[in-house]
Protein backbone atom coordinates (compact mmCIF):
# COMPACT_ATOMS: atom_id res chain seq x y z
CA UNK A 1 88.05 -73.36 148.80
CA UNK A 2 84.62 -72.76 151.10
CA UNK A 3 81.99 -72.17 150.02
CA UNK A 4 80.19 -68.62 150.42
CA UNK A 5 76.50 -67.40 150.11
CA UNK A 6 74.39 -67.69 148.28
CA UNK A 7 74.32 -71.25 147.99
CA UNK A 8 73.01 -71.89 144.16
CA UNK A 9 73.61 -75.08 142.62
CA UNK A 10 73.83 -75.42 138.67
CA UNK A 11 70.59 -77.48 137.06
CA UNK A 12 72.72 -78.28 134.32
CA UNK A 13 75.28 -80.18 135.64
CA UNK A 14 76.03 -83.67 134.24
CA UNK A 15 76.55 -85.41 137.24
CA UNK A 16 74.21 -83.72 140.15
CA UNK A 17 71.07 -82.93 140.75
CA UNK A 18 69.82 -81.77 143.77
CA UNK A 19 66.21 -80.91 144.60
CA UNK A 20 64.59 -79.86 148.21
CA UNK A 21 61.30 -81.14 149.58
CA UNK A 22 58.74 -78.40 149.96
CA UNK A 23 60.63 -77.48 153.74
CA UNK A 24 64.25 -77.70 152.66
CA UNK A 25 64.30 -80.09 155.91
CA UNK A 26 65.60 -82.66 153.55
CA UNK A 27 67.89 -82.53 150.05
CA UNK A 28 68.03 -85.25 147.45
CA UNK A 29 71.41 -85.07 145.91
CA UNK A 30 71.66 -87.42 142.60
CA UNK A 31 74.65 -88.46 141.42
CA UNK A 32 75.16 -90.36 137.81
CA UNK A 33 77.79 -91.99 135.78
CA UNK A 34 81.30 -93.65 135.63
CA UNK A 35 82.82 -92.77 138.96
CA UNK A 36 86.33 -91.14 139.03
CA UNK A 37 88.62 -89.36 141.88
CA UNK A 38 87.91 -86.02 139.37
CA UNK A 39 84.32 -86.68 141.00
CA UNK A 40 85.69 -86.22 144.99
CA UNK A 41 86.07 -82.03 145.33
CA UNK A 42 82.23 -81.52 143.46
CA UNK A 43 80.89 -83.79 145.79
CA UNK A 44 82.36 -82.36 148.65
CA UNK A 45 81.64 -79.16 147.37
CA UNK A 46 77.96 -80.19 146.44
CA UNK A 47 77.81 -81.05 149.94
CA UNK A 48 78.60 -78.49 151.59
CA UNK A 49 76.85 -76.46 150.16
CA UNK A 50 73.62 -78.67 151.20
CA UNK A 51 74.55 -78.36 154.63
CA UNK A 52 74.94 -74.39 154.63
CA UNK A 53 71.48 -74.94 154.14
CA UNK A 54 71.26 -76.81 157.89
CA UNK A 55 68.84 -79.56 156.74
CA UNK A 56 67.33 -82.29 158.95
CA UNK A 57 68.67 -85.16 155.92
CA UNK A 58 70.77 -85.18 152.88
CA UNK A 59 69.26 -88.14 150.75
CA UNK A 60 72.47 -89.03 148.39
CA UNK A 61 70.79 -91.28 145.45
CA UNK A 62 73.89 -93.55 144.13
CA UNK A 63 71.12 -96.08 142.64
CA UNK A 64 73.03 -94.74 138.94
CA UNK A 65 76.61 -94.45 139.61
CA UNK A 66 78.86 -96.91 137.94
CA UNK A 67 81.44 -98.05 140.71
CA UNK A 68 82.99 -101.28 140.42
CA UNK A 69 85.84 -100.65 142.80
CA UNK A 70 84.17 -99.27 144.59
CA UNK A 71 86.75 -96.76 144.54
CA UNK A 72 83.86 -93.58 145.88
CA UNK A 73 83.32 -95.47 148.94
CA UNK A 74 85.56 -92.89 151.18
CA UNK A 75 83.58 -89.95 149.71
CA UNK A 76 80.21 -91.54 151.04
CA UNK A 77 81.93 -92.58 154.40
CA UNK A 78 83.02 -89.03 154.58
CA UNK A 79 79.38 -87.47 153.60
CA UNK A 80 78.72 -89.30 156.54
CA UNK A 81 81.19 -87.93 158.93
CA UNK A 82 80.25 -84.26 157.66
CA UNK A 83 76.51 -84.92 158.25
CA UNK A 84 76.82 -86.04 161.68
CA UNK A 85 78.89 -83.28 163.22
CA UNK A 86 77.08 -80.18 161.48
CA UNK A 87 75.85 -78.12 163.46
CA UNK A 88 72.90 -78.65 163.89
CA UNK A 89 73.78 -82.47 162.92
CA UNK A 90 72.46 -83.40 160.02
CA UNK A 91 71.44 -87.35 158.68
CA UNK A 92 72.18 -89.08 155.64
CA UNK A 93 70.59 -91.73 153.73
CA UNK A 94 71.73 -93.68 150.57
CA UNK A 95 69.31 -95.29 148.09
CA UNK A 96 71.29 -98.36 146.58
CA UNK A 97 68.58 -100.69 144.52
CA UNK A 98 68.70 -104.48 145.43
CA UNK A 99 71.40 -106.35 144.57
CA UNK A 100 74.13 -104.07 145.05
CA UNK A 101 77.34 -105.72 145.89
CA UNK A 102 78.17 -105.26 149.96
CA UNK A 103 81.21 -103.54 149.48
CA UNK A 104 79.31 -100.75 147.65
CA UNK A 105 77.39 -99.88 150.62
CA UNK A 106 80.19 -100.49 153.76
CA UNK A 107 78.98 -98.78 156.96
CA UNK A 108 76.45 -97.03 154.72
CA UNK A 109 73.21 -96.19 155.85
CA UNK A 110 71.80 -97.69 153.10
CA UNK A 111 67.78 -98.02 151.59
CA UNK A 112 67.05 -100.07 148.35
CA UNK A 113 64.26 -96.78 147.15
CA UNK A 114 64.46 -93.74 147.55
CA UNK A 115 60.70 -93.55 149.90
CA UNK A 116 62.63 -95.84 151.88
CA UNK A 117 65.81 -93.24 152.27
CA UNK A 118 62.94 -90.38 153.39
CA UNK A 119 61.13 -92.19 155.66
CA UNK A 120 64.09 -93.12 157.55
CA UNK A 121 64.82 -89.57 157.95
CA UNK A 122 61.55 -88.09 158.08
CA UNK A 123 60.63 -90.15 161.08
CA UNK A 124 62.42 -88.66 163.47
CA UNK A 125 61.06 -85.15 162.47
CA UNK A 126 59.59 -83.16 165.90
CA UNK A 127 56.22 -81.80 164.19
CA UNK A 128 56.31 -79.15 166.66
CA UNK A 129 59.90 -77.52 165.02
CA UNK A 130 58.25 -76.38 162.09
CA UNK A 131 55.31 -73.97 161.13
CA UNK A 132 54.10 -73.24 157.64
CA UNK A 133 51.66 -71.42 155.85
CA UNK A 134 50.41 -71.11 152.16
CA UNK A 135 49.95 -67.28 150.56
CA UNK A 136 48.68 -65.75 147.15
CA UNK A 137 50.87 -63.85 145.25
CA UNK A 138 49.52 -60.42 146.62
CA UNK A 139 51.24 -57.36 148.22
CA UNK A 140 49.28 -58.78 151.59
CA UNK A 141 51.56 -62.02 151.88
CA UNK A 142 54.75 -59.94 153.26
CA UNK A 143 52.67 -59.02 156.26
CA UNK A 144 51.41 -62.06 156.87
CA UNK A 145 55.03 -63.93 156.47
CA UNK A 146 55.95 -61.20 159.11
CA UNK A 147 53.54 -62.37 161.55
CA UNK A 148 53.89 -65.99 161.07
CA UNK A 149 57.66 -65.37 162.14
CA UNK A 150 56.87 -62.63 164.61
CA UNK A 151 54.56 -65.83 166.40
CA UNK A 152 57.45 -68.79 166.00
CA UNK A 153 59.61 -66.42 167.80
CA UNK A 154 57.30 -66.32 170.40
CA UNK A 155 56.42 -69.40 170.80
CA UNK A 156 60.40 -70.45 170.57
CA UNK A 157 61.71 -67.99 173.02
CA UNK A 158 63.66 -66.42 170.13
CA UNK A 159 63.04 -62.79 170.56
CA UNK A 160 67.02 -62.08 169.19
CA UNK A 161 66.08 -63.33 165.93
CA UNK A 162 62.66 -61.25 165.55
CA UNK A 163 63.67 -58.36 163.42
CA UNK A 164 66.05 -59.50 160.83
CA UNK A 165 64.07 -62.59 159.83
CA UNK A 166 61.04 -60.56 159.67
CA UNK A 167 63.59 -58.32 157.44
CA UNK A 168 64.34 -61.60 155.71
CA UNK A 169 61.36 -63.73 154.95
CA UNK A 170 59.58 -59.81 154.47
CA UNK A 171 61.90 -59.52 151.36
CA UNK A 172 61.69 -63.37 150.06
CA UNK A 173 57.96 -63.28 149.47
CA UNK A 174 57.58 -59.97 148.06
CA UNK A 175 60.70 -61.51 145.74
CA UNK A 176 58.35 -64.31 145.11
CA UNK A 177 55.29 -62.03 144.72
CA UNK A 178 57.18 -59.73 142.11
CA UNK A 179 58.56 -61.90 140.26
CA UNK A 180 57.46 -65.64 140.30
CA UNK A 181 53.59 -64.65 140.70
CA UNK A 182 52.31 -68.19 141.91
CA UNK A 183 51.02 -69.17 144.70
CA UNK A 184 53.66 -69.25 147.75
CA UNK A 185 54.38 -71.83 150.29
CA UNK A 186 56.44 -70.31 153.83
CA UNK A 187 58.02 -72.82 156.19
CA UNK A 188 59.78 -71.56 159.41
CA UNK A 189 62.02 -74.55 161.18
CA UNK A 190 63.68 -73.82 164.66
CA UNK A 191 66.87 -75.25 164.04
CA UNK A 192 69.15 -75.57 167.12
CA UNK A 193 69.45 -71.78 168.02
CA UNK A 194 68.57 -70.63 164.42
CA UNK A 195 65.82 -70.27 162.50
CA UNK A 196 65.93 -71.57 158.96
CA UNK A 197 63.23 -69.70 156.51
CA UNK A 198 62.09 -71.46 153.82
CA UNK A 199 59.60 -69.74 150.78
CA UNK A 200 58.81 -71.76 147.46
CA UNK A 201 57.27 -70.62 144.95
CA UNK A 202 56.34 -72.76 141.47
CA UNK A 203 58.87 -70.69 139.14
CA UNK A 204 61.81 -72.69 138.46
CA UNK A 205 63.86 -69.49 137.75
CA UNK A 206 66.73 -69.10 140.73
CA UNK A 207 67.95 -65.94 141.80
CA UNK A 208 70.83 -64.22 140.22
CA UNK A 209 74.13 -63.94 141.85
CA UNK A 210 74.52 -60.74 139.55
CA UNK A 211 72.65 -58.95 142.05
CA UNK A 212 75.18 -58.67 145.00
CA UNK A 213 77.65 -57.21 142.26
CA UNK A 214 78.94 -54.40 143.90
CA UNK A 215 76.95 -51.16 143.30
CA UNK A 216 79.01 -48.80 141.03
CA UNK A 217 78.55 -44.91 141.76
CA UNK A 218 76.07 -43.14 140.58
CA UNK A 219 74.08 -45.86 139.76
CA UNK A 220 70.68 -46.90 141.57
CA UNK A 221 70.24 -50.28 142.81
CA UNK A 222 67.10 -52.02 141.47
CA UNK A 223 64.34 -53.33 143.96
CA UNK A 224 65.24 -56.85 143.18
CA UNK A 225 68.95 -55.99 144.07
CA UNK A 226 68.13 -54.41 147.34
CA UNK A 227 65.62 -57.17 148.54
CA UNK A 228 68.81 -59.84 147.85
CA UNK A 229 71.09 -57.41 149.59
CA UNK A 230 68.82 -57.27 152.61
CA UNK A 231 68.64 -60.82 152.39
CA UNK A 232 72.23 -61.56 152.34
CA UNK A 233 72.62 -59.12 155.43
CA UNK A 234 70.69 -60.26 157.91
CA UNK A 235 70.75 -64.06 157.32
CA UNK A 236 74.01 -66.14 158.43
CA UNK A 237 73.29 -68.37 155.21
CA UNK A 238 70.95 -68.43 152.38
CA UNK A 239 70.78 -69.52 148.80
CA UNK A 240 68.31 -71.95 146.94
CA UNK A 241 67.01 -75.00 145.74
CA UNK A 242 65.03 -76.63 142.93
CA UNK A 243 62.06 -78.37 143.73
CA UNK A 244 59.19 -80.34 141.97
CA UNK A 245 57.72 -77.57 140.16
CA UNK A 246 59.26 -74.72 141.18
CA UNK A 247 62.41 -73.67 143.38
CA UNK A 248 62.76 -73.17 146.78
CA UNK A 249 64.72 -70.00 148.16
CA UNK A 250 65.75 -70.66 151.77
CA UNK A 251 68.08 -68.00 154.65
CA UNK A 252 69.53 -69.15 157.97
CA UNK A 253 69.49 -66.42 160.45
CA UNK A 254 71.39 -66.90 163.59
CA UNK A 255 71.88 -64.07 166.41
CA UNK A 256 75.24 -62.65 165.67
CA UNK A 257 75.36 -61.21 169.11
CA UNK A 258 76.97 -57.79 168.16
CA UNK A 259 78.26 -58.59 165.26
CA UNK A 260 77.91 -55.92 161.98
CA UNK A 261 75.43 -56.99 159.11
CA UNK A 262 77.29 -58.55 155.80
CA UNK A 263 76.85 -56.38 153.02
């Protein structure tokens, strides 16, 4: 079944966790325990819902799965595959500690720590595809998120894209400002011919699918509902992501060229 937005991942699972670096350019997916073909649709599924997010790297931390066969091999070797014809591609790293038998790690890209795993993706990272700036938690920070995307699209020839991500990261901070009330950190990442918004905040609270529930007649739709609804319109993508301290709320907005907004 695909996957559809928002993108949310469950912090309580057993056997994932998956956390975002303060950019969302790359996502650390941890996987524990016994491995077991049961395993093979939630990480797919994991997965893809990782790359809705269009990430420069997927870090996929196997250092604490039990696989003697190894009978998850395929999955990895297929993580792989997916990664590398995203669009845009995506990399992959695997953190495997020392000693790990060969067969474990096959074609692999494999690192024995997980610094290792980032810096082999972070490397490659063009500092120029990425602009960020840090806001208080006051009703100025919209405006300024709206300018720091009104300049990226300037300076990226992206004029197509101007109005609904100013729409879009408009209605993320003042989500962030409202209701998480720490300090705020924007990133703004020309990806291919999208733009991938990023805003963190240090509440660890995600937003609530209950939201986009249909609104029933009669009834008024909340200012926290409308912000997500605007959200989920005018980006091609979004969800969010847990990070160190915090969570990390991130949209995708691509020009649709004519097409109607998703309500």
């Amino acid at each position: 079944m695909q996957e559809q937005p928002p993108y949310l991942f469950d912090p309580g699972d057993e056997h994932f966790s998956v956390t975002s670096d303060p950019d969302g350019a790359v996502i650390d997916v941890a996987i524990r325990g016994t491995w077991a073909a049961a395993l093979h649709p939630a990480v797919s599924r994991t997965l893809r819902k990782c790359l809705a997010a269009h990430p420069a790297g997927i870090v996929v931390d196997l250092s604490r799965v039990e696989d003697p066969g190894p009978v998850g091999a395929p999955t990895w070797l297929g993580a792989v595959r997916a990664t590398a014809v995203a669009v845009p591609a995506a990399r992959i790293a695997v953190c495997l500690p020392p000693g790990s038998p060969p067969s474990r790690a096959g074609d692999l890209p494999v690192h024995p720590t997980l610094a290792a795993a980032h810096a082999a993706l972070t490397g490659d990272c063009a500092p120029g595809d990425i602009v960020r700036q840090s806001l208080p938690p006051a009703p100025s920070s919209p405006g300024a998120a709206r300018d720091l995307i009104g300049a990226a699209c300037q300076d990226w020839n992206m004029s197509a894209l101007l109005l609904p991500a100013r729409a879009v990261v408009s209605e993320l901070v003042t989500n962030a400002v409202e209701h998480a009330g720490t300090a705020i950190d924007v990133a703004v990442s020309r990806r291919g011919t999208s733009l991938h918004i990023a805003v963190r905040d240090r509440s660890p609270e995600l937003p609530r699918i209950l939201a986009l529930a249909p609104v029933q007649a009669g009834l008024p739709l909340d200012e926290r509902g409308r912000g997500l609804r605007v959200v989920h319109a005018d980006s091609t993508a979004w969800g969010a992501l847990p990070t160190t301290g915090g969570k990390l709320v991130w949209a995708t907005v691509r020009d649709r060229a004519g097409q109607p907004r998703r309500w």
